[in-house]
C-alpha atoms as a PDB file:
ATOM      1  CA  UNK A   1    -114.311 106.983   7.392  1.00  0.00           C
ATOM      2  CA  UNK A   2    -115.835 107.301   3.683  1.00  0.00           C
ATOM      3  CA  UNK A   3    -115.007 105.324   0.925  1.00  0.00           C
ATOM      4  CA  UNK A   4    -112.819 108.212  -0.698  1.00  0.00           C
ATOM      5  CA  UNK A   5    -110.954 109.077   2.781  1.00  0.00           C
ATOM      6  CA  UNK A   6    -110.060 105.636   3.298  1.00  0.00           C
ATOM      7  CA  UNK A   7    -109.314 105.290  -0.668  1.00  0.00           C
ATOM      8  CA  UNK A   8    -106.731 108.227  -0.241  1.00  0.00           C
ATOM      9  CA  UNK A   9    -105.414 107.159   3.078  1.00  0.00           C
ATOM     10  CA  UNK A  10    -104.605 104.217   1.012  1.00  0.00           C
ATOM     11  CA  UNK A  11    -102.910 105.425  -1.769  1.00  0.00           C
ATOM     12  CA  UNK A  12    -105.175 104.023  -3.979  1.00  0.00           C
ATOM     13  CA  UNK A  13    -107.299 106.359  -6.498  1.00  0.00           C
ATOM     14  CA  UNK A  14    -111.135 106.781  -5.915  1.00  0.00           C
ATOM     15  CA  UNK A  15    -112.868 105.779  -9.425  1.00  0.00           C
ATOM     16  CA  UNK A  16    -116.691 105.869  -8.685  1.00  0.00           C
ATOM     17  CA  UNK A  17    -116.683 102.454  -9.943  1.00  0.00           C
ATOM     18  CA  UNK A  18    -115.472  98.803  -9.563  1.00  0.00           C
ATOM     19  CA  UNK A  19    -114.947  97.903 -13.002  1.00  0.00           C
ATOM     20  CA  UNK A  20    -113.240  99.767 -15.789  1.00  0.00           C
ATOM     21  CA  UNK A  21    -115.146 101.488 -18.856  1.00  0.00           C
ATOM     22  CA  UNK A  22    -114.299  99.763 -22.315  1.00  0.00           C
ATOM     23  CA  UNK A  23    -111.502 101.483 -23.890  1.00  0.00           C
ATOM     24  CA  UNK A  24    -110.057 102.246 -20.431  1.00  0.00           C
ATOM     25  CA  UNK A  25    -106.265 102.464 -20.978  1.00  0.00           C
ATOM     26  CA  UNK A  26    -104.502 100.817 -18.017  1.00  0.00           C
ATOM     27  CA  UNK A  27    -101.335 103.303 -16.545  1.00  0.00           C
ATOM     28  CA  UNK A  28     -97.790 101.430 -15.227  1.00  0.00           C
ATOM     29  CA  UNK A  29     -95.099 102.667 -14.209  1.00  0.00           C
ATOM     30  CA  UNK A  30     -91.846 101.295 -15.734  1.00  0.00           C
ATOM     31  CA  UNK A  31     -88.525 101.958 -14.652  1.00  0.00           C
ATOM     32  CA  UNK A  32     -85.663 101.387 -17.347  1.00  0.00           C
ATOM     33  CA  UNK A  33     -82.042 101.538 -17.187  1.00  0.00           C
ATOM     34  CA  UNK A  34     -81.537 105.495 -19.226  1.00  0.00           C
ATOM     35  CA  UNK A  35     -79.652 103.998 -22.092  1.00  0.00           C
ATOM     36  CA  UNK A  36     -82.856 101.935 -22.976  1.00  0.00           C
ATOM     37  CA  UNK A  37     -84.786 104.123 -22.520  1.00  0.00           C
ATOM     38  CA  UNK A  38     -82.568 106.814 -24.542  1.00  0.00           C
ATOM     39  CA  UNK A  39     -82.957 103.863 -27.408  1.00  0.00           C
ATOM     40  CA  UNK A  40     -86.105 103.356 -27.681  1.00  0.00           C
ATOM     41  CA  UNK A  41     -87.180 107.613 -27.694  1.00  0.00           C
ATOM     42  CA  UNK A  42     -84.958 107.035 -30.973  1.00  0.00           C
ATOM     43  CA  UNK A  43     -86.360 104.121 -32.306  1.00  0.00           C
ATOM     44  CA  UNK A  44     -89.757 106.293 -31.973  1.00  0.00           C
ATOM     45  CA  UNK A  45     -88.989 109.435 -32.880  1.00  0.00           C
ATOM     46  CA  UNK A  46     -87.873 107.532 -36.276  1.00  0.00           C
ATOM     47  CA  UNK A  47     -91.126 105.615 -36.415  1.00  0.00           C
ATOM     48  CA  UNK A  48     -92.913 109.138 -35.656  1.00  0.00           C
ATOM     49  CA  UNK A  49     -94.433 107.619 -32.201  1.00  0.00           C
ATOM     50  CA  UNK A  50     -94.132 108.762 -28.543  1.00  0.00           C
ATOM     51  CA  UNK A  51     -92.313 106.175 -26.357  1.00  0.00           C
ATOM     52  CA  UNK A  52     -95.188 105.065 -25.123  1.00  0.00           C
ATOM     53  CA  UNK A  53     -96.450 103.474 -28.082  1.00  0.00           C
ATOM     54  CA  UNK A  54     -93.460 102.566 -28.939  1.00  0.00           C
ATOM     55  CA  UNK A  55     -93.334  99.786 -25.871  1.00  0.00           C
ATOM     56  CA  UNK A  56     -97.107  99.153 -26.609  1.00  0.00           C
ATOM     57  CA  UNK A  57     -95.714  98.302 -30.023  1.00  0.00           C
ATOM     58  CA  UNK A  58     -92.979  96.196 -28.985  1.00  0.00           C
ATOM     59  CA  UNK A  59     -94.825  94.600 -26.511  1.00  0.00           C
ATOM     60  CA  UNK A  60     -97.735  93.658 -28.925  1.00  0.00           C
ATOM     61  CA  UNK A  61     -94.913  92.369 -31.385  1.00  0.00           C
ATOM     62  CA  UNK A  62     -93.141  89.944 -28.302  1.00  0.00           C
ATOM     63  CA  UNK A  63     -96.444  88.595 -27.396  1.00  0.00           C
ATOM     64  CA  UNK A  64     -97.969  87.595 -30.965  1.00  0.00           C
ATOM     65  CA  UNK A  65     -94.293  85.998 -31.637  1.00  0.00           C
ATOM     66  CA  UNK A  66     -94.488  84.444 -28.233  1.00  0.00           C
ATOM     67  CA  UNK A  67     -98.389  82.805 -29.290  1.00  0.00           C
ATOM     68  CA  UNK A  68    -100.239  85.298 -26.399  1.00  0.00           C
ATOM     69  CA  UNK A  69    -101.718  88.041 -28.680  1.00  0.00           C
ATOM     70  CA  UNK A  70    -103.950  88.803 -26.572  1.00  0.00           C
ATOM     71  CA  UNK A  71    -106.616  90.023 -29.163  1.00  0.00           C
ATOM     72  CA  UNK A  72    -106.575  93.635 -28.298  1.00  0.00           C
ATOM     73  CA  UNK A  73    -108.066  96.582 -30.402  1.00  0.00           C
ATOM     74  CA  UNK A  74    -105.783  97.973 -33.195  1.00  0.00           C
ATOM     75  CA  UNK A  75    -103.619 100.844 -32.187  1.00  0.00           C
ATOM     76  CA  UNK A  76    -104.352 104.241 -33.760  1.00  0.00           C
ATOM     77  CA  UNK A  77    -101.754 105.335 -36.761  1.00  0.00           C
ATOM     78  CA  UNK A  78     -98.718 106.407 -36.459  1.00  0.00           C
ATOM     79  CA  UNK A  79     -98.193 110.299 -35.951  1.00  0.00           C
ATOM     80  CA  UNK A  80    -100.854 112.990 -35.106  1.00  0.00           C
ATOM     81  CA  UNK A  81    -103.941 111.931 -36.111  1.00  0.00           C
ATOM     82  CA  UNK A  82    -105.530 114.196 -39.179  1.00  0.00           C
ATOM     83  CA  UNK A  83    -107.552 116.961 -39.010  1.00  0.00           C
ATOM     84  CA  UNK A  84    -111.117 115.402 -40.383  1.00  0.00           C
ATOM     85  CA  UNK A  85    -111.101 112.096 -37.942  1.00  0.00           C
ATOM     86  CA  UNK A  86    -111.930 111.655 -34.738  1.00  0.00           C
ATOM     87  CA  UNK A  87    -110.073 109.915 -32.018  1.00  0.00           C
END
């Protein structure tokens, strides 16, 4: 069986590669009870984010306040990004 076959008979996605590319964004899945969920779309729809960076957000904020900031790169602005940048 290839390495792709046995990959998919897996479940597991077929990268090419063993190691992630810098800059990589990891994916989870997260399940959440619908009222939290339904507060934090709020919470970022005020702030002008998606939910997803929302969480990033709050999970950045728990972890520096906890003493684990892990040292990642800076997140990108809030809101759509302008016209003349990149990224």
């Amino acid at each position: 069986m290839s390495e792709r076959s046995e990959a998919e008979a897996d479940g597991r996605r077929h990268t090419g590669s063993s190691q992630r590319r810098s800059g990589e964004r990891k994916q989870l899945l997260l399940r959440l009870d619908p009222r939290v969920h339904a507060a934090v779309a709020k919470w970022a729809s005020d702030d002008l984010r998606s939910v997803n960076a929302q969480i990033e957000v709050l999970l950045r904020q728990a972890l520096a306040d906890a003493g684990r900031d892990p040292g990642a790169e800076p997140m990108r602005g809030r809101g759509r990004p302008r016209t003349d940048q990149s990224g």
